[in-house]
PDBML (XML) file of the C-alpha atoms, coordinates in Angstrom:
<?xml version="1.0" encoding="UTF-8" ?>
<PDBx:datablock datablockName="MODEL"
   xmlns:PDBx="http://pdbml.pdb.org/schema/pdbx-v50.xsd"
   xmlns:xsi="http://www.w3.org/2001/XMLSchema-instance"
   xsi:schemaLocation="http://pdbml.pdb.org/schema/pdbx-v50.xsd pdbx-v50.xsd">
   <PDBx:atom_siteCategory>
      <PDBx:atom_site id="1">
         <PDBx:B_iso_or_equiv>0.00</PDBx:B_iso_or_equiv>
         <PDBx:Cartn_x>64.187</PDBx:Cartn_x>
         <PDBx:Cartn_y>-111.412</PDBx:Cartn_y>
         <PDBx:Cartn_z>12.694</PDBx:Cartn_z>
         <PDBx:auth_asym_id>A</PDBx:auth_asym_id>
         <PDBx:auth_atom_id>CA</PDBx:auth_atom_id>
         <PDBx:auth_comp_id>UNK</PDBx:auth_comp_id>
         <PDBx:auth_seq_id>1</PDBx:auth_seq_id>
         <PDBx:group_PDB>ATOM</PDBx:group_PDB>
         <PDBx:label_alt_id xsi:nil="true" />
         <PDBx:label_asym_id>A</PDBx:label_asym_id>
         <PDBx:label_atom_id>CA</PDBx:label_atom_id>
         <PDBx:label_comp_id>UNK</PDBx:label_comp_id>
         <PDBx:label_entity_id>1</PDBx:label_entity_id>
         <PDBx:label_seq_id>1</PDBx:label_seq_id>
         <PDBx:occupancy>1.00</PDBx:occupancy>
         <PDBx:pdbx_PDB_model_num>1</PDBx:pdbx_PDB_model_num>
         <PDBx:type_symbol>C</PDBx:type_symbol>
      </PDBx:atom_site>
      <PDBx:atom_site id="2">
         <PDBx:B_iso_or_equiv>0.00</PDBx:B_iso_or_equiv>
         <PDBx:Cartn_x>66.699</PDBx:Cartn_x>
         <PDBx:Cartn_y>-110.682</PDBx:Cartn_y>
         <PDBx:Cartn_z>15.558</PDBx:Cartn_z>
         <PDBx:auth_asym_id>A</PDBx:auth_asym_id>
         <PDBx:auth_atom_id>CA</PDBx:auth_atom_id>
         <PDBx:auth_comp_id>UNK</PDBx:auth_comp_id>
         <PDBx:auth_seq_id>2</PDBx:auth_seq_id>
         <PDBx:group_PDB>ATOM</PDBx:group_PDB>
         <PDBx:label_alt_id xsi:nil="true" />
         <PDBx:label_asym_id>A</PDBx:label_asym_id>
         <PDBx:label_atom_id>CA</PDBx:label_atom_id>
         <PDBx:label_comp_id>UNK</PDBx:label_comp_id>
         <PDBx:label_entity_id>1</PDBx:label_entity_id>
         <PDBx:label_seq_id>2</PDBx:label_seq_id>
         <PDBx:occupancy>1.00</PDBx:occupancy>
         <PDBx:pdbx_PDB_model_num>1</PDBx:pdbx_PDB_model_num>
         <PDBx:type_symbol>C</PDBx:type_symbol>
      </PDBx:atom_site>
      <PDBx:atom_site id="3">
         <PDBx:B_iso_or_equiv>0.00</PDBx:B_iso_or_equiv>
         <PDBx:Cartn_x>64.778</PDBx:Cartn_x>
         <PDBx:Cartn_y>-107.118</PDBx:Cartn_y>
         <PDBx:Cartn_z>16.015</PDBx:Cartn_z>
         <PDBx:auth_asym_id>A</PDBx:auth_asym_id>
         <PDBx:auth_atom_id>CA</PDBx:auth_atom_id>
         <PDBx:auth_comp_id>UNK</PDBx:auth_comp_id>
         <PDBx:auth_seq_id>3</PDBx:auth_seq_id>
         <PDBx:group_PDB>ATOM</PDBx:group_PDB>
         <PDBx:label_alt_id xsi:nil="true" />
         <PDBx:label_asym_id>A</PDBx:label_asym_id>
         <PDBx:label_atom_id>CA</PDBx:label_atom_id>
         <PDBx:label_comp_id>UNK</PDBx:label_comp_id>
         <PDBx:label_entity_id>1</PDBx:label_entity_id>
         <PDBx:label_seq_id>3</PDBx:label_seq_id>
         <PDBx:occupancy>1.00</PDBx:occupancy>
         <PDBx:pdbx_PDB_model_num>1</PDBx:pdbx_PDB_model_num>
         <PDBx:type_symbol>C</PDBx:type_symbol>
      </PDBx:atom_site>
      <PDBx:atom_site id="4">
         <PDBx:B_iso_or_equiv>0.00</PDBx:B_iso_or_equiv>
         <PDBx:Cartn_x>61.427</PDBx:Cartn_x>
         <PDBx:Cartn_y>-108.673</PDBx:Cartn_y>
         <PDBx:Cartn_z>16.041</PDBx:Cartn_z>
         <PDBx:auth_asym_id>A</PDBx:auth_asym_id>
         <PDBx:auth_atom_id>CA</PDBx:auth_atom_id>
         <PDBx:auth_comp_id>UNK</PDBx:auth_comp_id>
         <PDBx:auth_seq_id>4</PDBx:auth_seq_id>
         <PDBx:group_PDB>ATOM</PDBx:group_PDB>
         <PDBx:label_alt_id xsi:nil="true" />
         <PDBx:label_asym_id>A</PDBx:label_asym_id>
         <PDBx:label_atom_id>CA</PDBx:label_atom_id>
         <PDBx:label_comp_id>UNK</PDBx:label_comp_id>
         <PDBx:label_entity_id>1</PDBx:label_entity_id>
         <PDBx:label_seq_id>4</PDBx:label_seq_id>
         <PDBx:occupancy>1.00</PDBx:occupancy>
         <PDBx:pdbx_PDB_model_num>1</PDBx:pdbx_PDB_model_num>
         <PDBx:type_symbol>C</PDBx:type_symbol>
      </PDBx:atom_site>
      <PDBx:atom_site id="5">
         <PDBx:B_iso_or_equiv>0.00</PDBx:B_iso_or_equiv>
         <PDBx:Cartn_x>62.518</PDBx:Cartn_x>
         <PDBx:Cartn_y>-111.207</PDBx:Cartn_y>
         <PDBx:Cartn_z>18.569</PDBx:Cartn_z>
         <PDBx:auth_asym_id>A</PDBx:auth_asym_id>
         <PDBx:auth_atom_id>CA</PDBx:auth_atom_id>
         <PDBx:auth_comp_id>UNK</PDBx:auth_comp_id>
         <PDBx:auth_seq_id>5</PDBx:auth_seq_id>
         <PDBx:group_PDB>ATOM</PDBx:group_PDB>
         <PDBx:label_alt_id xsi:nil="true" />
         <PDBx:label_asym_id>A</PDBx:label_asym_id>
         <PDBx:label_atom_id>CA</PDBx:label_atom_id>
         <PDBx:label_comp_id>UNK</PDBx:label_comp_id>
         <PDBx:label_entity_id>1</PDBx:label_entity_id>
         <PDBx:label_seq_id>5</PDBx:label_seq_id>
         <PDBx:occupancy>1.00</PDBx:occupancy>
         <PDBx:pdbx_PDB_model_num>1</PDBx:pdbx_PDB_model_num>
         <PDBx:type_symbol>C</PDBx:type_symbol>
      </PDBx:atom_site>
      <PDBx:atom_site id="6">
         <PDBx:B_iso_or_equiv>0.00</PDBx:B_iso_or_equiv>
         <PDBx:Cartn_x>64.021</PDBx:Cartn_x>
         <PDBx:Cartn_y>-108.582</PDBx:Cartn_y>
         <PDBx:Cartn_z>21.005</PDBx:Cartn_z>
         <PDBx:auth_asym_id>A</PDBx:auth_asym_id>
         <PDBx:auth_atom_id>CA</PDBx:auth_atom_id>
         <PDBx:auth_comp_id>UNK</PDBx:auth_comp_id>
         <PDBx:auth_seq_id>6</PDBx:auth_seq_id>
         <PDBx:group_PDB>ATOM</PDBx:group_PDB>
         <PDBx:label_alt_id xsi:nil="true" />
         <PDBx:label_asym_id>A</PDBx:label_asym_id>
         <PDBx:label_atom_id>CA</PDBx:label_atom_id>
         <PDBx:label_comp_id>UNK</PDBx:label_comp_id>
         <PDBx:label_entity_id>1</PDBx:label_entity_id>
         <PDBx:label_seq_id>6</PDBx:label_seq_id>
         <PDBx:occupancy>1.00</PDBx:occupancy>
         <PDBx:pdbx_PDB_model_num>1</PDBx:pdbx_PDB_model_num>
         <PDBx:type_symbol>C</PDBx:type_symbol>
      </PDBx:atom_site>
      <PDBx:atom_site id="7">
         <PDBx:B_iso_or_equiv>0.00</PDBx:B_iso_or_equiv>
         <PDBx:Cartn_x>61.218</PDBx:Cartn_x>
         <PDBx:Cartn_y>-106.187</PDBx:Cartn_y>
         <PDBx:Cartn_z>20.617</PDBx:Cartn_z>
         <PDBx:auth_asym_id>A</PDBx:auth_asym_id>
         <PDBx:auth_atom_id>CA</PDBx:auth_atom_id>
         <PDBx:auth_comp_id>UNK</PDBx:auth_comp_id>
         <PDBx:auth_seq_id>7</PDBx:auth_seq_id>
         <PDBx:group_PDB>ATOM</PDBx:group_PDB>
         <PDBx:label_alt_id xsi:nil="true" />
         <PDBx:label_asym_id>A</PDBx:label_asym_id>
         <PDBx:label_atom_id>CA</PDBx:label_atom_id>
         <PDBx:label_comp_id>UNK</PDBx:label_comp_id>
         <PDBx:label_entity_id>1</PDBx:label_entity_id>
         <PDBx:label_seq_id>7</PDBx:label_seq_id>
         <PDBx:occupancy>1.00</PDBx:occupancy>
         <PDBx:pdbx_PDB_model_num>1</PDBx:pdbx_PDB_model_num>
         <PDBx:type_symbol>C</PDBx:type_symbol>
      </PDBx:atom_site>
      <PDBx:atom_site id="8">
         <PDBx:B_iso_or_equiv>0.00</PDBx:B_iso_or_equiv>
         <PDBx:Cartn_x>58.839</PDBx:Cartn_x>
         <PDBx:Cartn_y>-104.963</PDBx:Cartn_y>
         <PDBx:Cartn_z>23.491</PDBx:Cartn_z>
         <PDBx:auth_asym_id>A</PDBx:auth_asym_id>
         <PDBx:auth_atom_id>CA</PDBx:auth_atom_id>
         <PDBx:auth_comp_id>UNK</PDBx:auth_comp_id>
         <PDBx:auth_seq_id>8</PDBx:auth_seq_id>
         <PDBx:group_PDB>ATOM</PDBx:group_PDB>
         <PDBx:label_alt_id xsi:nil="true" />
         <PDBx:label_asym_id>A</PDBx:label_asym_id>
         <PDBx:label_atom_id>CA</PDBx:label_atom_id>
         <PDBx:label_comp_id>UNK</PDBx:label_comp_id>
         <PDBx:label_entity_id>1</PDBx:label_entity_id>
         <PDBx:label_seq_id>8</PDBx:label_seq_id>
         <PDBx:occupancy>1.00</PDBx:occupancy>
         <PDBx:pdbx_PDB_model_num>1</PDBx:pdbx_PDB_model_num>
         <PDBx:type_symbol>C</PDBx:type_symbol>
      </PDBx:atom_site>
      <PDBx:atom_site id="9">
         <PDBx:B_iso_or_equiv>0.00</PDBx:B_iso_or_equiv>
         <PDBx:Cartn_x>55.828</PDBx:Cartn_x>
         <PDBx:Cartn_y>-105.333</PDBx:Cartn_y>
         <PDBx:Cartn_z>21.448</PDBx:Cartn_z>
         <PDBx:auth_asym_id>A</PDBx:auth_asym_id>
         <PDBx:auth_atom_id>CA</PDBx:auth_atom_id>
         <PDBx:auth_comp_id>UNK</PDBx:auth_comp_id>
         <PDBx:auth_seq_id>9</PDBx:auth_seq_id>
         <PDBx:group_PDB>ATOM</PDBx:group_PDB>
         <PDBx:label_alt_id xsi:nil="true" />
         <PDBx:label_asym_id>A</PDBx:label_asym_id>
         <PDBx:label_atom_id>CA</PDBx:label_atom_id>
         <PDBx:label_comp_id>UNK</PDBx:label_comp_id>
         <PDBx:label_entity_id>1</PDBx:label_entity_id>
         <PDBx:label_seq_id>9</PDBx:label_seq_id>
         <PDBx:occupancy>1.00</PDBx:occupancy>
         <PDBx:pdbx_PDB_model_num>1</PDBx:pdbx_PDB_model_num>
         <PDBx:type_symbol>C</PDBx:type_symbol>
      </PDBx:atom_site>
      <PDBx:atom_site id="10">
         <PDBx:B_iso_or_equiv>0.00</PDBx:B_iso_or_equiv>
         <PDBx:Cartn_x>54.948</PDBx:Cartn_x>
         <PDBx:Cartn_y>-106.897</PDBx:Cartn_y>
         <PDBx:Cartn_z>18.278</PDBx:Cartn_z>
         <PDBx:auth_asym_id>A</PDBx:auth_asym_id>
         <PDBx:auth_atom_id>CA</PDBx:auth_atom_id>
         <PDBx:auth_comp_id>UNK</PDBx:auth_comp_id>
         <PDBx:auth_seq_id>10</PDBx:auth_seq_id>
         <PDBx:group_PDB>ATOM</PDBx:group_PDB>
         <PDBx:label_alt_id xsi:nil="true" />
         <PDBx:label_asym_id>A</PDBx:label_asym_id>
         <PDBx:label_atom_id>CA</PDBx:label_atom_id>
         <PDBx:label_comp_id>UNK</PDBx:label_comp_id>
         <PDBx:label_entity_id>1</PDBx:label_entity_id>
         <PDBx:label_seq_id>10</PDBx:label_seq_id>
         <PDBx:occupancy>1.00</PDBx:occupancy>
         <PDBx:pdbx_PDB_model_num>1</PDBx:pdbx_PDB_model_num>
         <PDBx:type_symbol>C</PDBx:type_symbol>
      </PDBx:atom_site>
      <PDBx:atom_site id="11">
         <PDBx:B_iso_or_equiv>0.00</PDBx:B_iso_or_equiv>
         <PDBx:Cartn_x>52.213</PDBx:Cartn_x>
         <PDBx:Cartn_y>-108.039</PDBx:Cartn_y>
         <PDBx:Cartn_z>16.106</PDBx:Cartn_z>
         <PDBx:auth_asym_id>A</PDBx:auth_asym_id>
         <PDBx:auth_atom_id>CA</PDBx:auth_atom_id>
         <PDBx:auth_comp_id>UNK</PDBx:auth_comp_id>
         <PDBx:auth_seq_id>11</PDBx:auth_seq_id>
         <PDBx:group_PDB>ATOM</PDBx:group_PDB>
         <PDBx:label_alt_id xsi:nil="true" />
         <PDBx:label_asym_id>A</PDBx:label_asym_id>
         <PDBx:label_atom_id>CA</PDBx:label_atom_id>
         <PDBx:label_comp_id>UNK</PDBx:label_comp_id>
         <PDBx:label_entity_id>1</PDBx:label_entity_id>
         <PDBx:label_seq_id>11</PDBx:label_seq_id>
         <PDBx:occupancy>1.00</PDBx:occupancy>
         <PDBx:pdbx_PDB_model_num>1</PDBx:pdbx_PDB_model_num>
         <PDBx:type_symbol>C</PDBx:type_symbol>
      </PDBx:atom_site>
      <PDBx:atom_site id="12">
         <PDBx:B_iso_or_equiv>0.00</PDBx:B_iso_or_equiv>
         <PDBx:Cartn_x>52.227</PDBx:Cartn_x>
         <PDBx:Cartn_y>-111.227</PDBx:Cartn_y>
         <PDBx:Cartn_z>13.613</PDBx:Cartn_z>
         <PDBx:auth_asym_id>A</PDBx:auth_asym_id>
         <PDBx:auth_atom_id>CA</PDBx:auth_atom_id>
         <PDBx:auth_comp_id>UNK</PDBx:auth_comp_id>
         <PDBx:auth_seq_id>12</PDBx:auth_seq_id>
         <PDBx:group_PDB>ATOM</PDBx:group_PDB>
         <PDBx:label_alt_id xsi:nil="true" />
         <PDBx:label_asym_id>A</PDBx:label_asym_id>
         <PDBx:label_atom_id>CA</PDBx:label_atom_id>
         <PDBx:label_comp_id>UNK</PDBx:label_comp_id>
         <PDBx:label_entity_id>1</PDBx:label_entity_id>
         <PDBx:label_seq_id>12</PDBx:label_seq_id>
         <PDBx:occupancy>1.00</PDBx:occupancy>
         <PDBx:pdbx_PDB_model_num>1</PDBx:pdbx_PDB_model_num>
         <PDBx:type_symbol>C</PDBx:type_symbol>
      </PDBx:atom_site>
      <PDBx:atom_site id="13">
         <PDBx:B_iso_or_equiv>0.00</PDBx:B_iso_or_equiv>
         <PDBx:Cartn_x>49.419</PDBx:Cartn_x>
         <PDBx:Cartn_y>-111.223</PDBx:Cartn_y>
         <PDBx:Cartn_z>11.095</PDBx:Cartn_z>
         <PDBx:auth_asym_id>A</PDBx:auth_asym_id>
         <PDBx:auth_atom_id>CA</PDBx:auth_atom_id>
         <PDBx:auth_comp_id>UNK</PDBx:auth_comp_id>
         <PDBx:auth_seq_id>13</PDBx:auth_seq_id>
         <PDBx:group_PDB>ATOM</PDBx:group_PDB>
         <PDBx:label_alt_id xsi:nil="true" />
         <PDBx:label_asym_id>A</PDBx:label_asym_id>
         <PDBx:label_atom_id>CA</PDBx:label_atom_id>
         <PDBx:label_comp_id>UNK</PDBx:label_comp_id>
         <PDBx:label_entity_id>1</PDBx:label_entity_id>
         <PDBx:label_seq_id>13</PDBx:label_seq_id>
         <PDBx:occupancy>1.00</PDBx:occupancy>
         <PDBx:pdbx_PDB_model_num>1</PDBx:pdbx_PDB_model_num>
         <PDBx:type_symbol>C</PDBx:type_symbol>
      </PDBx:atom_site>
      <PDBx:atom_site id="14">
         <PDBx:B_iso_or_equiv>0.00</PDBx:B_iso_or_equiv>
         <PDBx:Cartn_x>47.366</PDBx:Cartn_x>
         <PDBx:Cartn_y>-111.815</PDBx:Cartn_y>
         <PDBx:Cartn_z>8.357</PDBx:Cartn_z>
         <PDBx:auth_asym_id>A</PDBx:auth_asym_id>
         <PDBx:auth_atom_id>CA</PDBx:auth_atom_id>
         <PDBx:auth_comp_id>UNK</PDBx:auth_comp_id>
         <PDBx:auth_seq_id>14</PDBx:auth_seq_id>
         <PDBx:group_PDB>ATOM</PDBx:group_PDB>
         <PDBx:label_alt_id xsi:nil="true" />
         <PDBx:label_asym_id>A</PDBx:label_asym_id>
         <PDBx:label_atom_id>CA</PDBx:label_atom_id>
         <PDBx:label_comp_id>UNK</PDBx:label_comp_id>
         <PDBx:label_entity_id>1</PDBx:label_entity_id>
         <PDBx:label_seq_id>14</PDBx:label_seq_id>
         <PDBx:occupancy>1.00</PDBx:occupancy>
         <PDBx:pdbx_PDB_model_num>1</PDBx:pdbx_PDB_model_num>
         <PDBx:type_symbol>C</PDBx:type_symbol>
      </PDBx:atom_site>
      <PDBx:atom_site id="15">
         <PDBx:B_iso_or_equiv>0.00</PDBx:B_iso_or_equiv>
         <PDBx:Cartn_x>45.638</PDBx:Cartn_x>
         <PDBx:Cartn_y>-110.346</PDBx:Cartn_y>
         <PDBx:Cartn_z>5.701</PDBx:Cartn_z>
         <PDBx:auth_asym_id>A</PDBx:auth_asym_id>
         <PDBx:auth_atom_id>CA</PDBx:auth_atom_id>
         <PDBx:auth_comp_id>UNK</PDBx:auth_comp_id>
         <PDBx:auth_seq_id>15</PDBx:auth_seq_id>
         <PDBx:group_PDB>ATOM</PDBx:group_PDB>
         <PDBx:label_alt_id xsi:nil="true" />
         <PDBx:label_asym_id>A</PDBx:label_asym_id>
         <PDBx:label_atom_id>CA</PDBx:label_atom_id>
         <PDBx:label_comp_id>UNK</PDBx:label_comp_id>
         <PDBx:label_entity_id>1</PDBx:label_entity_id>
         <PDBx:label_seq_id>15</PDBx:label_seq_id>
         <PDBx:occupancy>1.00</PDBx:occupancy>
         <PDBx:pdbx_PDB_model_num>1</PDBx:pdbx_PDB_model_num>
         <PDBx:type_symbol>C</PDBx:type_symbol>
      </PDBx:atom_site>
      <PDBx:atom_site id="16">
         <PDBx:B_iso_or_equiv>0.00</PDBx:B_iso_or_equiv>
         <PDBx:Cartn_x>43.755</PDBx:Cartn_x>
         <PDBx:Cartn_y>-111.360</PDBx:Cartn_y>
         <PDBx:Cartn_z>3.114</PDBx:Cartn_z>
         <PDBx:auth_asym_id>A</PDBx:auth_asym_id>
         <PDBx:auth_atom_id>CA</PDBx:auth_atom_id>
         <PDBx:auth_comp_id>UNK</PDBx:auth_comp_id>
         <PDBx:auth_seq_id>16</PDBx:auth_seq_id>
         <PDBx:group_PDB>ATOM</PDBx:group_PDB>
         <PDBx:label_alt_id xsi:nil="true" />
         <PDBx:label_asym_id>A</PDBx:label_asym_id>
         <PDBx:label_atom_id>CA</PDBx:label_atom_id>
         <PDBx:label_comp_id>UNK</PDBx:label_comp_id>
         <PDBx:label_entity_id>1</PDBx:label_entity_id>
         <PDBx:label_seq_id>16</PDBx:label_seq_id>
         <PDBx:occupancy>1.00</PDBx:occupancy>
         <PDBx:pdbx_PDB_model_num>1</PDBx:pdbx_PDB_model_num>
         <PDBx:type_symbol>C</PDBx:type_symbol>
      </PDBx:atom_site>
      <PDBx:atom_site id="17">
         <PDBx:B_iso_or_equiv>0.00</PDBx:B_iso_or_equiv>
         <PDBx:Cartn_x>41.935</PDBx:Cartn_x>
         <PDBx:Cartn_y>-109.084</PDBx:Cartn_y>
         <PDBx:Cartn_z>0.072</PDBx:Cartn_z>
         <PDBx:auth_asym_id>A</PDBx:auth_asym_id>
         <PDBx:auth_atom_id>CA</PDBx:auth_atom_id>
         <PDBx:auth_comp_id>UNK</PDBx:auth_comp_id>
         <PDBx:auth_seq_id>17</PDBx:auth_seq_id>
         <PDBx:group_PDB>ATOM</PDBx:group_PDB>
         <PDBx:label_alt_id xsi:nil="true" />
         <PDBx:label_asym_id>A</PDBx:label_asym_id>
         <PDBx:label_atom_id>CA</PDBx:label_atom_id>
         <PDBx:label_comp_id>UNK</PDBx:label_comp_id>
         <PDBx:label_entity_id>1</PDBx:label_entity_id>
         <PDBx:label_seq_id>17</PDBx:label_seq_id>
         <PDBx:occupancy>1.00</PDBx:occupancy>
         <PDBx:pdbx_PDB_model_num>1</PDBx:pdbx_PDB_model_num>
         <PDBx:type_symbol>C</PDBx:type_symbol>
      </PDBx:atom_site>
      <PDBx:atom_site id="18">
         <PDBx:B_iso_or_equiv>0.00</PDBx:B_iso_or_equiv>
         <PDBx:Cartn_x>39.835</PDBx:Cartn_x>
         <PDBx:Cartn_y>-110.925</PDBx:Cartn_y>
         <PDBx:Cartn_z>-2.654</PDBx:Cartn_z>
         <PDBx:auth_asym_id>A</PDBx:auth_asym_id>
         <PDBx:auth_atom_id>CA</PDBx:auth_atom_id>
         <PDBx:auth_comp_id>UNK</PDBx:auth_comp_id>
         <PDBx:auth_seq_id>18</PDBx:auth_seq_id>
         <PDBx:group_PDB>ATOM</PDBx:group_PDB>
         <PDBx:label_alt_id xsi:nil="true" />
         <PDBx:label_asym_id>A</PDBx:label_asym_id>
         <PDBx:label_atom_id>CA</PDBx:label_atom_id>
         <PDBx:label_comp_id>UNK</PDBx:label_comp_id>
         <PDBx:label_entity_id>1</PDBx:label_entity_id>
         <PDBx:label_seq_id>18</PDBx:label_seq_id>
         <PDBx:occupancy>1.00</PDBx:occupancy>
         <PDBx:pdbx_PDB_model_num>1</PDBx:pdbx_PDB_model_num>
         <PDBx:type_symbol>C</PDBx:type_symbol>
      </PDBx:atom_site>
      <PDBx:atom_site id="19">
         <PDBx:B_iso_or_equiv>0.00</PDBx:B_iso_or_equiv>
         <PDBx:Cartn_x>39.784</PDBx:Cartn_x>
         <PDBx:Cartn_y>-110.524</PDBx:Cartn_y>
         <PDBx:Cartn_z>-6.703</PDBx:Cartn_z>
         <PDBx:auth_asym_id>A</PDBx:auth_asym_id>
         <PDBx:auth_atom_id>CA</PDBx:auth_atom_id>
         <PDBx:auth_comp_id>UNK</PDBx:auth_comp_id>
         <PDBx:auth_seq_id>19</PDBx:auth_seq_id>
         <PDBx:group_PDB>ATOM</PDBx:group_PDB>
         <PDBx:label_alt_id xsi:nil="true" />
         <PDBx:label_asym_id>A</PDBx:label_asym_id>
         <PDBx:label_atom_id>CA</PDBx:label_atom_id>
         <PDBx:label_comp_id>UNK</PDBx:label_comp_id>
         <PDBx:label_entity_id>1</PDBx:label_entity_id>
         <PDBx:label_seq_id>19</PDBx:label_seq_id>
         <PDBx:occupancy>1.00</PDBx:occupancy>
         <PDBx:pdbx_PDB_model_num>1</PDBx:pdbx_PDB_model_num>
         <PDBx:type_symbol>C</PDBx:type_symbol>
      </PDBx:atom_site>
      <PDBx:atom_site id="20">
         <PDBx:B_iso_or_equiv>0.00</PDBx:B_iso_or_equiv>
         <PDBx:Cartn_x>38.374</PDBx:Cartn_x>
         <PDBx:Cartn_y>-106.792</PDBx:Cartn_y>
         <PDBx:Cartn_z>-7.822</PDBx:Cartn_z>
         <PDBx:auth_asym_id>A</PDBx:auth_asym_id>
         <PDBx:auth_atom_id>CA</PDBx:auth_atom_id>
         <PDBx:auth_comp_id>UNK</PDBx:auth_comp_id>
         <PDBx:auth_seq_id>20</PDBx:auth_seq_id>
         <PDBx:group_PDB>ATOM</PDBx:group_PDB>
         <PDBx:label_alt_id xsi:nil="true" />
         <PDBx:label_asym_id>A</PDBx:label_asym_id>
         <PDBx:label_atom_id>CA</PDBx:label_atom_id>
         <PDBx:label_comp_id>UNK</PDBx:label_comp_id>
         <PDBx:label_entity_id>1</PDBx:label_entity_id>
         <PDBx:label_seq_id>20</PDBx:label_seq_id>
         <PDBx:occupancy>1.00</PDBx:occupancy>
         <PDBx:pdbx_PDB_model_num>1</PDBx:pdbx_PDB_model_num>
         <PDBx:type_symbol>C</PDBx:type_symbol>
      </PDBx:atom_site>
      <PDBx:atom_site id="21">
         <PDBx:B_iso_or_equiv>0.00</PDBx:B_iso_or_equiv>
         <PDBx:Cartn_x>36.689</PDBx:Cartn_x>
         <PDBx:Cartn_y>-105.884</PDBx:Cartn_y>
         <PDBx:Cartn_z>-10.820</PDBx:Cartn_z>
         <PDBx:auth_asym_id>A</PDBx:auth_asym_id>
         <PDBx:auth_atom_id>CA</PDBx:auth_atom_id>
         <PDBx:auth_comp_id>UNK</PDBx:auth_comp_id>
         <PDBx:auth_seq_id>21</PDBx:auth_seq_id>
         <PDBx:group_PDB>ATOM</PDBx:group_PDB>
         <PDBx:label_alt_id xsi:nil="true" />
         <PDBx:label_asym_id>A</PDBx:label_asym_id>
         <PDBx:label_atom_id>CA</PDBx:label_atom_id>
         <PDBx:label_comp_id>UNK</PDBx:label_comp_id>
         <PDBx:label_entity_id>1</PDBx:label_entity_id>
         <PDBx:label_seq_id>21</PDBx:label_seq_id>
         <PDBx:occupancy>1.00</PDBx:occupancy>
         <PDBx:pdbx_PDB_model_num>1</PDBx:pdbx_PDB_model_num>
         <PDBx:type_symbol>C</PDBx:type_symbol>
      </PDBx:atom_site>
      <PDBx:atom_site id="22">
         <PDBx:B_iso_or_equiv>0.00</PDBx:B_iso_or_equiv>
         <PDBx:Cartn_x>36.683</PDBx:Cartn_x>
         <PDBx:Cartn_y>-103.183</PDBx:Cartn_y>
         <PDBx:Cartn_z>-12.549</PDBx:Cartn_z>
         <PDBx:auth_asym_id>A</PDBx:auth_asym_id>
         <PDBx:auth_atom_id>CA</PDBx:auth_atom_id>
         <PDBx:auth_comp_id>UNK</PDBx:auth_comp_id>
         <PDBx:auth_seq_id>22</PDBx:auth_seq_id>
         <PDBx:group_PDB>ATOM</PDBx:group_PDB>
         <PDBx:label_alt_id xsi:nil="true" />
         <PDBx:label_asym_id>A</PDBx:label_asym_id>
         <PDBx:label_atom_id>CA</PDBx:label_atom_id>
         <PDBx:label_comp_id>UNK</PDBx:label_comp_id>
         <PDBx:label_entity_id>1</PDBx:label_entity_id>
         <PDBx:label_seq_id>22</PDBx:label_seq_id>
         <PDBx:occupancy>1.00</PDBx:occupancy>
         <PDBx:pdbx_PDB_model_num>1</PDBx:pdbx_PDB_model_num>
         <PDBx:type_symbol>C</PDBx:type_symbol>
      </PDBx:atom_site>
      <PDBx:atom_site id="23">
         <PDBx:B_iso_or_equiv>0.00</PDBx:B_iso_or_equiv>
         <PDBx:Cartn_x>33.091</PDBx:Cartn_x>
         <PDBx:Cartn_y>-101.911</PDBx:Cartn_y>
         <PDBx:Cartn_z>-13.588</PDBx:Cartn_z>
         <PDBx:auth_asym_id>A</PDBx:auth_asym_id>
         <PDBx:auth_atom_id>CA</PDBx:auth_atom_id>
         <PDBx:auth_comp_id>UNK</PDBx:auth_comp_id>
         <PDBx:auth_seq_id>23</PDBx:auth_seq_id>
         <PDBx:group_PDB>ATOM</PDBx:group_PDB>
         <PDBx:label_alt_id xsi:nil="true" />
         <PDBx:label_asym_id>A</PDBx:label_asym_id>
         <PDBx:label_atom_id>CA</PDBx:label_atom_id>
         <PDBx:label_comp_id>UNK</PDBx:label_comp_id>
         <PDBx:label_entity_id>1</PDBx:label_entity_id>
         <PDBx:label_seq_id>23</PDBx:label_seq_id>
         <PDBx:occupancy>1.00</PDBx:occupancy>
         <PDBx:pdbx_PDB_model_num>1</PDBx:pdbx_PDB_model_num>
         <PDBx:type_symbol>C</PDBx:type_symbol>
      </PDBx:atom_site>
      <PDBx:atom_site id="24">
         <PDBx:B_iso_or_equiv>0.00</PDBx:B_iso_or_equiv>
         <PDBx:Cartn_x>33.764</PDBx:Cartn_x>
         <PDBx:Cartn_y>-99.124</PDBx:Cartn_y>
         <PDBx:Cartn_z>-16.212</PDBx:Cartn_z>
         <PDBx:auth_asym_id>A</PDBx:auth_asym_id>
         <PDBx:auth_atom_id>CA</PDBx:auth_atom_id>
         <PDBx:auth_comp_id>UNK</PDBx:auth_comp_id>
         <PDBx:auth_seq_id>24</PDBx:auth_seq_id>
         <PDBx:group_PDB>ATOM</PDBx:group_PDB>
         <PDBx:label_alt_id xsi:nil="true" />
         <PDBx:label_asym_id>A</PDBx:label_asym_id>
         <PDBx:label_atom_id>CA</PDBx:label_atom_id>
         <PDBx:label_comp_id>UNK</PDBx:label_comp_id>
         <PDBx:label_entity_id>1</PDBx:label_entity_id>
         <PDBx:label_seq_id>24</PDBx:label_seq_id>
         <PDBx:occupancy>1.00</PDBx:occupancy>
         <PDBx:pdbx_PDB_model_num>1</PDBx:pdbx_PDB_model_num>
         <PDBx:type_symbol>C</PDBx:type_symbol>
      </PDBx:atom_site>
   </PDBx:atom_siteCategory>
</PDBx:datablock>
């Protein structure tokens, strides 16, 4: 937290992946 906040440059995201099936 105390790295992220002193950082030059940064990124704060989000990422979101859906149910798979597998299809033997």
């Amino acid at each position: 937290a105390e790295a992220y906040d002193s950082s030059k440059h940064k990124v704060d995201v989000e990422y979101y992946l859906p149910r798979h099936y597998q299809n033997p």
